[in-house]
N, C-alpha and C. Protein backbone atom coordinates (compact mmCIF):
# COMPACT_ATOMS: atom_id res chain seq x y z
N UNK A 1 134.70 113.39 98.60
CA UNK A 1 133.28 113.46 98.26
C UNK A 1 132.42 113.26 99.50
N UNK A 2 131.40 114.26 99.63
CA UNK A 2 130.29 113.91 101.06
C UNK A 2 129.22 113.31 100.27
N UNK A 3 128.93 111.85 101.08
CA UNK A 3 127.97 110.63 101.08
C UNK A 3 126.56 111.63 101.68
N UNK A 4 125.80 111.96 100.61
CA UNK A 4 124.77 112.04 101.84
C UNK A 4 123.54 111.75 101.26
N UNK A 5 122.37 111.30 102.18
CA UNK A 5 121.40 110.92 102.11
C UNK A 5 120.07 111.88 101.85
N UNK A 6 118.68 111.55 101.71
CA UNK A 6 118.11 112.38 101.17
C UNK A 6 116.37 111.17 101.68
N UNK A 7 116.23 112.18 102.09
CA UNK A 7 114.86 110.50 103.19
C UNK A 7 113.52 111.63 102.88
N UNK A 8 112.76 111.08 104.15
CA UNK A 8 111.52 111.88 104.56
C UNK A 8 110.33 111.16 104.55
N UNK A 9 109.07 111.60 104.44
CA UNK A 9 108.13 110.61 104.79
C UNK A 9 107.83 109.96 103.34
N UNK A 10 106.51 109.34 103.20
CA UNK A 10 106.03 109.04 102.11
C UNK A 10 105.14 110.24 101.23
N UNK A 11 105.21 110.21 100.24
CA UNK A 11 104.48 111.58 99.67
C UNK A 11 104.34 113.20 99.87
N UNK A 12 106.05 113.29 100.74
CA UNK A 12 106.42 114.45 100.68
C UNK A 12 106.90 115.52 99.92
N UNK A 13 107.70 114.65 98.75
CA UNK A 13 108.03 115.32 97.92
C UNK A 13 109.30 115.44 97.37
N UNK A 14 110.31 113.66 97.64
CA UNK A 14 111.28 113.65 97.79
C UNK A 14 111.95 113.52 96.22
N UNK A 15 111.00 113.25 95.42
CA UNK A 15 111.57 112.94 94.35
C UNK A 15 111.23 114.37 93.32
N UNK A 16 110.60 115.38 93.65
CA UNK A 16 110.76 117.04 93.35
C UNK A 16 112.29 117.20 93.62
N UNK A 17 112.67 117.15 95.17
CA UNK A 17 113.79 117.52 95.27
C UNK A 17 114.96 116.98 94.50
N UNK A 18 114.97 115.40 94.20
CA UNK A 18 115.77 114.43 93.90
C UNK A 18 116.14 115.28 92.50
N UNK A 19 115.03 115.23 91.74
CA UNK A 19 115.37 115.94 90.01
C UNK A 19 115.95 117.16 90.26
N UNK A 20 115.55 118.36 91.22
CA UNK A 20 116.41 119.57 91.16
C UNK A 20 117.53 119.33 91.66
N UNK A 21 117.72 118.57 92.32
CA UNK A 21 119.49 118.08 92.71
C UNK A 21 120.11 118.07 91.69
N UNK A 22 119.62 116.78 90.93
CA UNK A 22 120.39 116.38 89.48
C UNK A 22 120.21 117.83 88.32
N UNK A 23 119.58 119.02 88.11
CA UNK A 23 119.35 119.74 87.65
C UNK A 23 121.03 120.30 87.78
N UNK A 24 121.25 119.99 88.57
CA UNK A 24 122.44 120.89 89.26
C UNK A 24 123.39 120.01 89.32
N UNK A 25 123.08 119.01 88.71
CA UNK A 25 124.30 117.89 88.38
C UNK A 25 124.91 117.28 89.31
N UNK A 26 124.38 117.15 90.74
CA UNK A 26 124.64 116.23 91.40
C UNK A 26 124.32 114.70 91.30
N UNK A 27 125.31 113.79 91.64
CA UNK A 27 124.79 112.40 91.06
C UNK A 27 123.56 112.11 92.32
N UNK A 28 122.53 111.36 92.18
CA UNK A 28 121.50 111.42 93.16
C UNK A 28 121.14 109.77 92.20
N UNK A 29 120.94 108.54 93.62
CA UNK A 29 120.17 107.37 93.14
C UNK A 29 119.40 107.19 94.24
N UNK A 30 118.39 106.56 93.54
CA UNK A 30 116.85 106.51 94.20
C UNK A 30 116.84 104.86 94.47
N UNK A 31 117.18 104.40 96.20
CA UNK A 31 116.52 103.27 96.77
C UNK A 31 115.63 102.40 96.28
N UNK A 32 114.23 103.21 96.18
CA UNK A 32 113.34 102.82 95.50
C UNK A 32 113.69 102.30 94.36
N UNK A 33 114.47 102.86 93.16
CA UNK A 33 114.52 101.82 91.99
C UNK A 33 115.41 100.88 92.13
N UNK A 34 116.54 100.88 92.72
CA UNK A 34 117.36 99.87 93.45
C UNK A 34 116.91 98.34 93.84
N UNK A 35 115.65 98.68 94.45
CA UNK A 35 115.04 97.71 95.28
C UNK A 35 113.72 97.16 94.21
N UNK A 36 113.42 97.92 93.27
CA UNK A 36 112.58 97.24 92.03
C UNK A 36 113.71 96.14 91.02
N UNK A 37 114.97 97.05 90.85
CA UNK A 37 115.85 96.26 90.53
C UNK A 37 116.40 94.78 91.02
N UNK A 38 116.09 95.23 92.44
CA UNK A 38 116.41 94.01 93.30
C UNK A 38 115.98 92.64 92.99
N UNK A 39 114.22 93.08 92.86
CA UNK A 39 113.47 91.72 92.45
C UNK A 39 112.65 91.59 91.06
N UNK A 40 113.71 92.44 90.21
CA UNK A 40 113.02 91.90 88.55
C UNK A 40 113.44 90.57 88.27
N UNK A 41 112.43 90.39 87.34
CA UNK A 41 112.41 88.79 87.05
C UNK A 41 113.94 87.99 86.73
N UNK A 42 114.16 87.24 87.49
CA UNK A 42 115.08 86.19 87.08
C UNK A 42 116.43 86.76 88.13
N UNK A 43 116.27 87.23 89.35
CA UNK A 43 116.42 87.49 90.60
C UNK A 43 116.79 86.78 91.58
N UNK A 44 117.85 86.69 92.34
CA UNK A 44 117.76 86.02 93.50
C UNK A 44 116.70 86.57 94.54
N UNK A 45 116.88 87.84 94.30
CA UNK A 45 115.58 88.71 95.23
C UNK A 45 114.47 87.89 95.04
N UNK A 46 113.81 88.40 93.51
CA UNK A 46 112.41 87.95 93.58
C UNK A 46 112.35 86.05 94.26
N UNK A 47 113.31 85.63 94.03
CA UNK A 47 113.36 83.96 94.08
C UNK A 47 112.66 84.00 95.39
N UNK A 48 113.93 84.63 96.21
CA UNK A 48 113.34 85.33 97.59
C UNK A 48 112.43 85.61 98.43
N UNK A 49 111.36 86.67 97.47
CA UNK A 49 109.99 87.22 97.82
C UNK A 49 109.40 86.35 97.37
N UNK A 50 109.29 85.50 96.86
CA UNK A 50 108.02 84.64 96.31
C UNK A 50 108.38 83.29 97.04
N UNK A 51 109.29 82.90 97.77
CA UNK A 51 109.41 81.77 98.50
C UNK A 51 109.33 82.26 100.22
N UNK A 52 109.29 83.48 100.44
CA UNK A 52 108.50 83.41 101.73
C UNK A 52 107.29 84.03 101.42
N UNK A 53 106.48 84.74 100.72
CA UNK A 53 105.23 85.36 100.39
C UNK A 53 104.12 84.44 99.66
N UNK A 54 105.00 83.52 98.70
CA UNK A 54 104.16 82.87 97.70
C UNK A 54 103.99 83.45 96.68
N UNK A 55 103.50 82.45 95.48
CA UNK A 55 103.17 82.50 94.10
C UNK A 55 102.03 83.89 93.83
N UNK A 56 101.33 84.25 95.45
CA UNK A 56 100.12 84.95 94.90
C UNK A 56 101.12 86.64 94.61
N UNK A 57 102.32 86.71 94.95
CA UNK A 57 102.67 88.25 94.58
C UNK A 57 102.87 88.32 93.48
N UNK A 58 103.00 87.38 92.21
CA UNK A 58 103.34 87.42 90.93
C UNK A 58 102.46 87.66 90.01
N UNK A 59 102.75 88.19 88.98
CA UNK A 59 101.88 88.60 87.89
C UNK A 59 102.07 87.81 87.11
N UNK A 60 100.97 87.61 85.91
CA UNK A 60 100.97 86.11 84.68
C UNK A 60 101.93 86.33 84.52
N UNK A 61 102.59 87.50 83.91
CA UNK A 61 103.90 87.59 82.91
C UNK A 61 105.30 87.35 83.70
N UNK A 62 105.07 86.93 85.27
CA UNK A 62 106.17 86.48 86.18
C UNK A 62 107.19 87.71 86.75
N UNK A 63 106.47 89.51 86.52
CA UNK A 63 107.13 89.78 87.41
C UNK A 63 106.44 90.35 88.95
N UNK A 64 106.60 91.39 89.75
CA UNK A 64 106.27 91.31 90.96
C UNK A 64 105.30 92.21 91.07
N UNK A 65 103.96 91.67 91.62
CA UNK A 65 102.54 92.35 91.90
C UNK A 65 103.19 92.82 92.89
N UNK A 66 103.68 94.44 93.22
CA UNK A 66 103.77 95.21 94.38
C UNK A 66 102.64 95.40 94.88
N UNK A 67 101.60 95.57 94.58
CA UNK A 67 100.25 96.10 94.81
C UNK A 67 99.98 94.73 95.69
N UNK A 68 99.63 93.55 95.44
CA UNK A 68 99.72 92.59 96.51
C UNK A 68 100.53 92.42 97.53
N UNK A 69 101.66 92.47 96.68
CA UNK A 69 103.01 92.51 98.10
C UNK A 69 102.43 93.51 99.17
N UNK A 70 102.33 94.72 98.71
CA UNK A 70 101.97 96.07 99.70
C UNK A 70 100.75 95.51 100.98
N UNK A 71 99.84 94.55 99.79
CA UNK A 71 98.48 94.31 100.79
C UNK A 71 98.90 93.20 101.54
N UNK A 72 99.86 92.60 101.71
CA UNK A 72 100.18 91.52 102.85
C UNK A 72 101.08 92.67 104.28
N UNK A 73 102.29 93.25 103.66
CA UNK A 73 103.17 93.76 104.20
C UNK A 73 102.60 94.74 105.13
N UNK A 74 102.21 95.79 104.34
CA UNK A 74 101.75 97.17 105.30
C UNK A 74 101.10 96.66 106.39
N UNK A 75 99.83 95.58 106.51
CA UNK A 75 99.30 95.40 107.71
C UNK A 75 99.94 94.65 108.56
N UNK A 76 100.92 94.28 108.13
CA UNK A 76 101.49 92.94 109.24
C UNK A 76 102.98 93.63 109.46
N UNK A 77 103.41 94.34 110.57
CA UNK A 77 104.98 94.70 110.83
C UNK A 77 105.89 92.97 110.95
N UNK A 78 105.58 92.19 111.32
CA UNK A 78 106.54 91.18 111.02
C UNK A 78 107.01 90.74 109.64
N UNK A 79 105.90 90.79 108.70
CA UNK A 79 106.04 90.01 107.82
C UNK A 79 106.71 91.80 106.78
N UNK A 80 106.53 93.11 106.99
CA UNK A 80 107.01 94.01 106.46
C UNK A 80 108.81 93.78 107.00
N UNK A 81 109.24 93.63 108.05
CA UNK A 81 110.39 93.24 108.51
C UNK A 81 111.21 92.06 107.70
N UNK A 82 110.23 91.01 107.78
CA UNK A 82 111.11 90.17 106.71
C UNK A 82 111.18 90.57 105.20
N UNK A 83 110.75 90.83 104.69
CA UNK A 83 110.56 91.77 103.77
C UNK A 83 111.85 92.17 103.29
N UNK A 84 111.89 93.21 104.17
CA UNK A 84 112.96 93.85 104.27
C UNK A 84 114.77 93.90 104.32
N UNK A 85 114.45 92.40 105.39
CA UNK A 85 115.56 91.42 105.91
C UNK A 85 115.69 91.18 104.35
N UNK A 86 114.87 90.43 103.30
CA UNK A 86 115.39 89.98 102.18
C UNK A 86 116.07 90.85 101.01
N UNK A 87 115.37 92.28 100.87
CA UNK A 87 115.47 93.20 100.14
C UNK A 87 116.72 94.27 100.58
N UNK A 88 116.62 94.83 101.42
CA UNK A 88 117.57 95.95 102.16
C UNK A 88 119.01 95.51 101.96
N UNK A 89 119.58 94.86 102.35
CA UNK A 89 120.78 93.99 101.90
C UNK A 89 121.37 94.08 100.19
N UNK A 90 120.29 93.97 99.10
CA UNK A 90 120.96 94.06 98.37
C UNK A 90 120.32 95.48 97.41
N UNK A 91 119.71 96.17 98.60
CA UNK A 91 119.69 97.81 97.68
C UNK A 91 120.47 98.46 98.14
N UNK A 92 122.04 97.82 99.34
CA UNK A 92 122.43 98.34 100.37
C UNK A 92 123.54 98.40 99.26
N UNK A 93 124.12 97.07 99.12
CA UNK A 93 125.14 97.03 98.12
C UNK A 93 125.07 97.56 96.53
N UNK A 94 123.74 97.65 95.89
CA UNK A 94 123.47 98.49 95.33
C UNK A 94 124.35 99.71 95.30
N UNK A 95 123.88 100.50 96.36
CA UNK A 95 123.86 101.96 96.55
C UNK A 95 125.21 102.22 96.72
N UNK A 96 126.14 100.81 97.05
CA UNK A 96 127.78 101.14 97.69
C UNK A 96 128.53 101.46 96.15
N UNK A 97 127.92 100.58 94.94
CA UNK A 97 128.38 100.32 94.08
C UNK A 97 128.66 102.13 93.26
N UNK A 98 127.06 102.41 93.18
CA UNK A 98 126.56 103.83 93.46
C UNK A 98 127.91 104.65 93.73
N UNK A 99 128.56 105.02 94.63
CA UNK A 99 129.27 105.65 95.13
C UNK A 99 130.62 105.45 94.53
N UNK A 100 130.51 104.40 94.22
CA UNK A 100 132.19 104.13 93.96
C UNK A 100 132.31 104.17 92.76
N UNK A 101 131.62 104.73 91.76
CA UNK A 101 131.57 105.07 90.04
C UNK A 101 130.94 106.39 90.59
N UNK A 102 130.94 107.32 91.50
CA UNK A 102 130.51 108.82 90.74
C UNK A 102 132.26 108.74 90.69
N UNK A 103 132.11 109.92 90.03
CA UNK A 103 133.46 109.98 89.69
C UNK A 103 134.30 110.92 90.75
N UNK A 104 135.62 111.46 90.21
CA UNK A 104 136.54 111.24 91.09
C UNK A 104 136.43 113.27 90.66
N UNK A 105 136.32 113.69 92.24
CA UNK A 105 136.65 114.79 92.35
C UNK A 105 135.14 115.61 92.27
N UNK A 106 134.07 114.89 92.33
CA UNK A 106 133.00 115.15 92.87
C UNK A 106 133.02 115.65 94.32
N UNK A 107 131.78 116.84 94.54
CA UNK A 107 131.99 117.26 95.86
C UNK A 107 130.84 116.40 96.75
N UNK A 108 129.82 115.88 95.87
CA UNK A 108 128.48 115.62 96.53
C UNK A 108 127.82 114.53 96.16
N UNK A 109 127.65 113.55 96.54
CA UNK A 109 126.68 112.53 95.94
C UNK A 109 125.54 112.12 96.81
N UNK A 110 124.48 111.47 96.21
CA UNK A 110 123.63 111.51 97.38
C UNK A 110 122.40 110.37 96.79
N UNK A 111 122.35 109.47 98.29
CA UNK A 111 121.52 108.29 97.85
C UNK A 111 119.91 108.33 98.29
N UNK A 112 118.96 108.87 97.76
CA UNK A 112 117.61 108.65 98.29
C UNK A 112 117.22 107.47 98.82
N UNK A 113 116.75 107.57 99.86
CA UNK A 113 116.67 106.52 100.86
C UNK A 113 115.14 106.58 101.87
N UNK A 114 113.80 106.05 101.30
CA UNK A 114 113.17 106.52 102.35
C UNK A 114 113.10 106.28 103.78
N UNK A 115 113.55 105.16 103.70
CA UNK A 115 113.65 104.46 104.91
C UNK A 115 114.61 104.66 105.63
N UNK A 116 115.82 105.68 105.60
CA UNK A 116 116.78 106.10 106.20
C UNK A 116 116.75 105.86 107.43
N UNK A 117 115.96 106.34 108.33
CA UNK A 117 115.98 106.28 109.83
C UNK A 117 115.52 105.30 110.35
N UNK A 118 114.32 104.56 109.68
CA UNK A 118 113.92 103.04 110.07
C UNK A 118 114.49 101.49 109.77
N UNK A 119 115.53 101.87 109.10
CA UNK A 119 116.52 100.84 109.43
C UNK A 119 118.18 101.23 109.79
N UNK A 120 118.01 102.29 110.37
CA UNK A 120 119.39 102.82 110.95
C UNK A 120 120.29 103.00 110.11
N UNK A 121 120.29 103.67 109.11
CA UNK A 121 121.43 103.93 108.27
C UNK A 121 121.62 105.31 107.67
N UNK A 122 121.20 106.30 108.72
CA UNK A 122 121.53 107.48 108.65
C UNK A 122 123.00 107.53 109.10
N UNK A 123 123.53 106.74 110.09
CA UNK A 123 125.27 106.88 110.17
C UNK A 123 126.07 106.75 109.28
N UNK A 124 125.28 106.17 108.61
CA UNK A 124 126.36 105.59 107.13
C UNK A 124 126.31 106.70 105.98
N UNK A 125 125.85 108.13 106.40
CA UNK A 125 126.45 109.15 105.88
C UNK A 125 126.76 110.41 106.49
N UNK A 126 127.47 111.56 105.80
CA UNK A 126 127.71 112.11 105.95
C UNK A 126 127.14 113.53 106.58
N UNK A 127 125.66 113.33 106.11
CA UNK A 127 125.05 114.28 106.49
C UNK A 127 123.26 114.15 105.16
N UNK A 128 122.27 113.87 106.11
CA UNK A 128 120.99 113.75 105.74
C UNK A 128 120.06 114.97 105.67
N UNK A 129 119.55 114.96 104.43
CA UNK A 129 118.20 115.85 103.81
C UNK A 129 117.37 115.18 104.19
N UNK A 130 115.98 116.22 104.81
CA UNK A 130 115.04 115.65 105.26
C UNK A 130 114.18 116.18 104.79
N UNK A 131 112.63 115.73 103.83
CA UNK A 131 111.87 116.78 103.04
C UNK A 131 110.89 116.23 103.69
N UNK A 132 110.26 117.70 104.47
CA UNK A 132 108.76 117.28 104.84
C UNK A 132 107.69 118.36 104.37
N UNK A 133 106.46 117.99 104.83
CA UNK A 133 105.53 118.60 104.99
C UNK A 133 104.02 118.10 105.65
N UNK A 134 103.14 119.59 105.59
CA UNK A 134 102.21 119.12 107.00
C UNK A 134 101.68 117.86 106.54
N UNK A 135 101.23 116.98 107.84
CA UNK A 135 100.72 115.74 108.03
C UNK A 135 99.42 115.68 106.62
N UNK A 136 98.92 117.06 106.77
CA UNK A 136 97.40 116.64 106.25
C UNK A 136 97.51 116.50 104.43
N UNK A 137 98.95 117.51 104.30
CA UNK A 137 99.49 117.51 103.11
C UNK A 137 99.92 115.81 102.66
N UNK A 138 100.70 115.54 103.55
CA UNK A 138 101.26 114.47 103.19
C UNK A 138 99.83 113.24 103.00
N UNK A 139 98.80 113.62 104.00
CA UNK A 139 97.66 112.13 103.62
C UNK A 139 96.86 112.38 102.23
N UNK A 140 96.67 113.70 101.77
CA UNK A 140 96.32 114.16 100.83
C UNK A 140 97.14 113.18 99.43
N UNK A 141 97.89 113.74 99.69
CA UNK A 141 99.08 113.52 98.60
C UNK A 141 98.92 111.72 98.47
N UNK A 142 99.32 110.91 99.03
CA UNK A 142 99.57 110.03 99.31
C UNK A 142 98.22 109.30 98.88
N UNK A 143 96.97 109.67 99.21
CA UNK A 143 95.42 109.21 98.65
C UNK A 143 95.82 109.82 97.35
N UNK A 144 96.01 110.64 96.53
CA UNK A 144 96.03 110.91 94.91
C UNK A 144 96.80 110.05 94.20
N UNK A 145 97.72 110.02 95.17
CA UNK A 145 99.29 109.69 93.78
C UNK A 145 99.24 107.70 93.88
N UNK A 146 98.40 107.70 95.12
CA UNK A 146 98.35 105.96 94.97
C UNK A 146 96.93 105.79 95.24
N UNK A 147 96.29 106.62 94.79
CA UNK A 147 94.38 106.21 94.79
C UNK A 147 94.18 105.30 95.53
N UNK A 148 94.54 105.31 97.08
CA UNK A 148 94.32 104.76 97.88
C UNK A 148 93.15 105.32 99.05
N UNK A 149 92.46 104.54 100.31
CA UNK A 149 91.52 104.84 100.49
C UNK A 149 92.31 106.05 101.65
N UNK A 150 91.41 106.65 102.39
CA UNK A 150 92.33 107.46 104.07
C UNK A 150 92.75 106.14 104.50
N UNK A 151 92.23 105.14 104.84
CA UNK A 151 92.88 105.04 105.85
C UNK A 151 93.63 103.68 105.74
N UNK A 152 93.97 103.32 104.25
CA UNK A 152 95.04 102.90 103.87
C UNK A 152 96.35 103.45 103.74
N UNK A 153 95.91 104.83 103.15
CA UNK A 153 97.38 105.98 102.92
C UNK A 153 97.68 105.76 105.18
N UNK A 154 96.99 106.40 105.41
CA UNK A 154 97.01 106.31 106.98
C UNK A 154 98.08 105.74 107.52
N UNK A 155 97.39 104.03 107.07
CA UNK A 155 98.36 102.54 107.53
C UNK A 155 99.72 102.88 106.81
N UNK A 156 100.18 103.62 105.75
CA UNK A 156 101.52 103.40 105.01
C UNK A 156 102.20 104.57 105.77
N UNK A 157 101.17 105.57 105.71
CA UNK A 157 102.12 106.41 106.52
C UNK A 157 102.88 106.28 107.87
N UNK A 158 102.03 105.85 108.75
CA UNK A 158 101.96 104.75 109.98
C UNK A 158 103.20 104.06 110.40
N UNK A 159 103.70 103.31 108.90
CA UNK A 159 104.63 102.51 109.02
C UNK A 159 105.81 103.50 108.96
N UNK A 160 105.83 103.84 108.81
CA UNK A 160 106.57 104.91 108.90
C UNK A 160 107.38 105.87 110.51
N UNK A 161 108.74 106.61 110.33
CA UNK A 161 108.89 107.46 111.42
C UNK A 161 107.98 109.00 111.05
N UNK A 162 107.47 109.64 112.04
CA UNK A 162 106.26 110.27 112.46
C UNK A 162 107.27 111.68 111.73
N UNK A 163 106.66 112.52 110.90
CA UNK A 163 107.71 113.43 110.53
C UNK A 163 108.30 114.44 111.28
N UNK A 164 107.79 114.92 112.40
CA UNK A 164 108.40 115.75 113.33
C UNK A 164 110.11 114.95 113.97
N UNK A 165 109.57 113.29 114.19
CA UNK A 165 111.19 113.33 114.47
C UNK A 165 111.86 112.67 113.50
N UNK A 166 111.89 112.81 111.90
CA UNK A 166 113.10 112.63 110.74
C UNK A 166 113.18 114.20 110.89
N UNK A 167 112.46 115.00 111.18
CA UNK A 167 112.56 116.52 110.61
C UNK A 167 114.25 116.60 111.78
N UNK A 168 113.87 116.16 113.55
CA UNK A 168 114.61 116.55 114.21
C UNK A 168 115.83 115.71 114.25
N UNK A 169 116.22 114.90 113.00
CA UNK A 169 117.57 114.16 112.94
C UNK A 169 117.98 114.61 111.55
N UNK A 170 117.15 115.99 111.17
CA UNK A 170 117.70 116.16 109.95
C UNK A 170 119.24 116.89 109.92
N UNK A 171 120.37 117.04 109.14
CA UNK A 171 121.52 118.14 108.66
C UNK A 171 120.50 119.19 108.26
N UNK A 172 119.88 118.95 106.91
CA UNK A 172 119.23 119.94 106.29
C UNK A 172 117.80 119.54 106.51
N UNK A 173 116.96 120.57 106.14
CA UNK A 173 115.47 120.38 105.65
C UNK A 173 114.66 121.05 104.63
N UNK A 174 114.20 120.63 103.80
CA UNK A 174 113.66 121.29 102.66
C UNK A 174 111.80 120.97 103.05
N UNK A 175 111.26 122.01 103.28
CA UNK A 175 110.14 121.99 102.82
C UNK A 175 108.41 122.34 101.72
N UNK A 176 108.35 121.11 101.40
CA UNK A 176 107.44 121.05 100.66
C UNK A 176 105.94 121.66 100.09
N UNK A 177 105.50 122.15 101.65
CA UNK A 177 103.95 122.89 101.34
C UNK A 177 103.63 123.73 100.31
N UNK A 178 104.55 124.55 100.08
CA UNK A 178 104.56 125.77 98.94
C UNK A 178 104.03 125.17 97.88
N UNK A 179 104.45 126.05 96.79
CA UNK A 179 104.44 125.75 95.15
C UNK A 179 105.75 125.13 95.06
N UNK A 180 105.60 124.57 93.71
CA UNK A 180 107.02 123.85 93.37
C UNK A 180 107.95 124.83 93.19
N UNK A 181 107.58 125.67 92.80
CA UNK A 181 108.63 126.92 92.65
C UNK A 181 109.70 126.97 93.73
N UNK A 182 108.77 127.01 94.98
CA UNK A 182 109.31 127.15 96.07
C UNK A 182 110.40 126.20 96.79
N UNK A 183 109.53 125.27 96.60
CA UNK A 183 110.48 123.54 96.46
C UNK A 183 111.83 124.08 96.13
N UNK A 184 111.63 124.59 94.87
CA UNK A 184 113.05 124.57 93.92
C UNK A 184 114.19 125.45 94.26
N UNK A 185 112.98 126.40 95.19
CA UNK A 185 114.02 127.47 95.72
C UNK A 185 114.82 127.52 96.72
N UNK A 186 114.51 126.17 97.25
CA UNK A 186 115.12 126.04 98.56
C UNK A 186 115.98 124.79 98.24
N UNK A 187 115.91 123.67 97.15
CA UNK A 187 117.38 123.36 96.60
C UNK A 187 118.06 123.83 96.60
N UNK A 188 117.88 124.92 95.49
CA UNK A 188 118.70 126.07 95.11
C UNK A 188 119.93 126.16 96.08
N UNK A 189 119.34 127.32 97.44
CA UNK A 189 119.59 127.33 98.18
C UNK A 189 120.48 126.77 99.04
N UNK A 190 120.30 125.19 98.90
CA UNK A 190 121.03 124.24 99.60
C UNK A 190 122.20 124.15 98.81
N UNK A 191 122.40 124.05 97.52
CA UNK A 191 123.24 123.55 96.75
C UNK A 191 123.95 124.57 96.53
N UNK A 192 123.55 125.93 96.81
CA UNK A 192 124.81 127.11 96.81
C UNK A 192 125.31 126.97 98.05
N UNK A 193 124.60 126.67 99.31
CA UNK A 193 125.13 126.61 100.16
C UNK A 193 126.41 125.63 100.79
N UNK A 194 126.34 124.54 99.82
CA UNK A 194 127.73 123.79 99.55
C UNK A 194 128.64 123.98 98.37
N UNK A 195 128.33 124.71 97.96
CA UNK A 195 129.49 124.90 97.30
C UNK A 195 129.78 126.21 97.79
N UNK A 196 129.48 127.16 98.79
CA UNK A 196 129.96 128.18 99.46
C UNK A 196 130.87 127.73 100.59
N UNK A 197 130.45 126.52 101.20
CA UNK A 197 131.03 125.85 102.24
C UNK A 197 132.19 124.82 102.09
N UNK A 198 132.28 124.34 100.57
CA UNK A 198 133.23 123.22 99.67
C UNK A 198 134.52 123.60 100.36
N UNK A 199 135.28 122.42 101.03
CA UNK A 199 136.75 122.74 100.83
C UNK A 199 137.34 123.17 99.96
């Protein structure tokens, strides 16, 4: 089975691609819910985030105000680092678990990962999808889908690697600007193109 990853910036369009993967019945898990999993209530995670962040990231009902978390983290790279240090670790083992239940005689599995390149764990597969698109697309996108201000989307994007170089550590690249159609067509694409290439 090839391990591979599936990254790109924020609000590119990774989770379009993610569903046409699985369309096509590849197993595909998303980081992102991994790492919500990480710190639902009654958590060593959350125990975690709320004993170096404090009581103020929590919601009455005791689980995790991301929306606060976000407003400490994004502006401060140290305190986004520890963060991370607490979380990454166990969306890591997560994702191993991931792998070792697709089943047996699978050609392809693949872990969405946005952060792929900013915490170095593009080696740890086989070969990385990289979905981008233009900058102005991506600040666009990113102000809608999190009704955020410019130049908050800005700061998140920011934190981020700059998309020209995930594009140039990509295996593959799928891009986004088009219609979704198009999106889909260039899965497509990819996914005949391994199983044309399949041992």
């Amino acid at each position: 089975m090839r391990r591979l990853a599936l990254t790109g910036g924020i609000g590119t369009g990774k989770s379009r691609v993610a569903a046409r993967l699985r369309q096509h019945g590849v197993p595909v898990v998303d980081a992102d819910v991994l790492a919500r999993e990480a710190v639902a209530p009654g958590t060593p995670g959350l125990r975690a985030v709320v004993d170096r962040f404090g009581p103020g990231v929590l919601r009455e009902d005791g689980t995790l105000d991301r929306a606060a978390l976000a407003a400490i983290v994004f502006p401060d790279p140290v305190a986004r680092h520890e963060l991370e240090a607490l979380i990454h670790p166990i969306v890591r083992r997560l994702i191993e678990t991931f792998f070792d239940t697709v089943p047996a005689g699978t050609p392809h599995a693949i872990a969405e990962i946005p952060l792929l390149f900013e915490t170095g764990r593009e080696r740890d597969f086989d070969a990385v999808i990289v979905v981008v698109c233009a900058p102005e697309n991506q600040l666009v996108r990113v102000m809608a889908r999190d009704g955020l201000s410019e130049d908050t989307a800005s700061q998140r994007i920011a934190a981020q690697w700059p998309m020209a170089r995930k594009r140039a550590h990509a295996d593959y690249v799928v891009e986004t600007d088009g219609t979704l159609d198009q999106t889909d067509a260039q899965v497509d694409r990819l996914v005949e193109q391994w199983r044309v290439t399949a041992p």
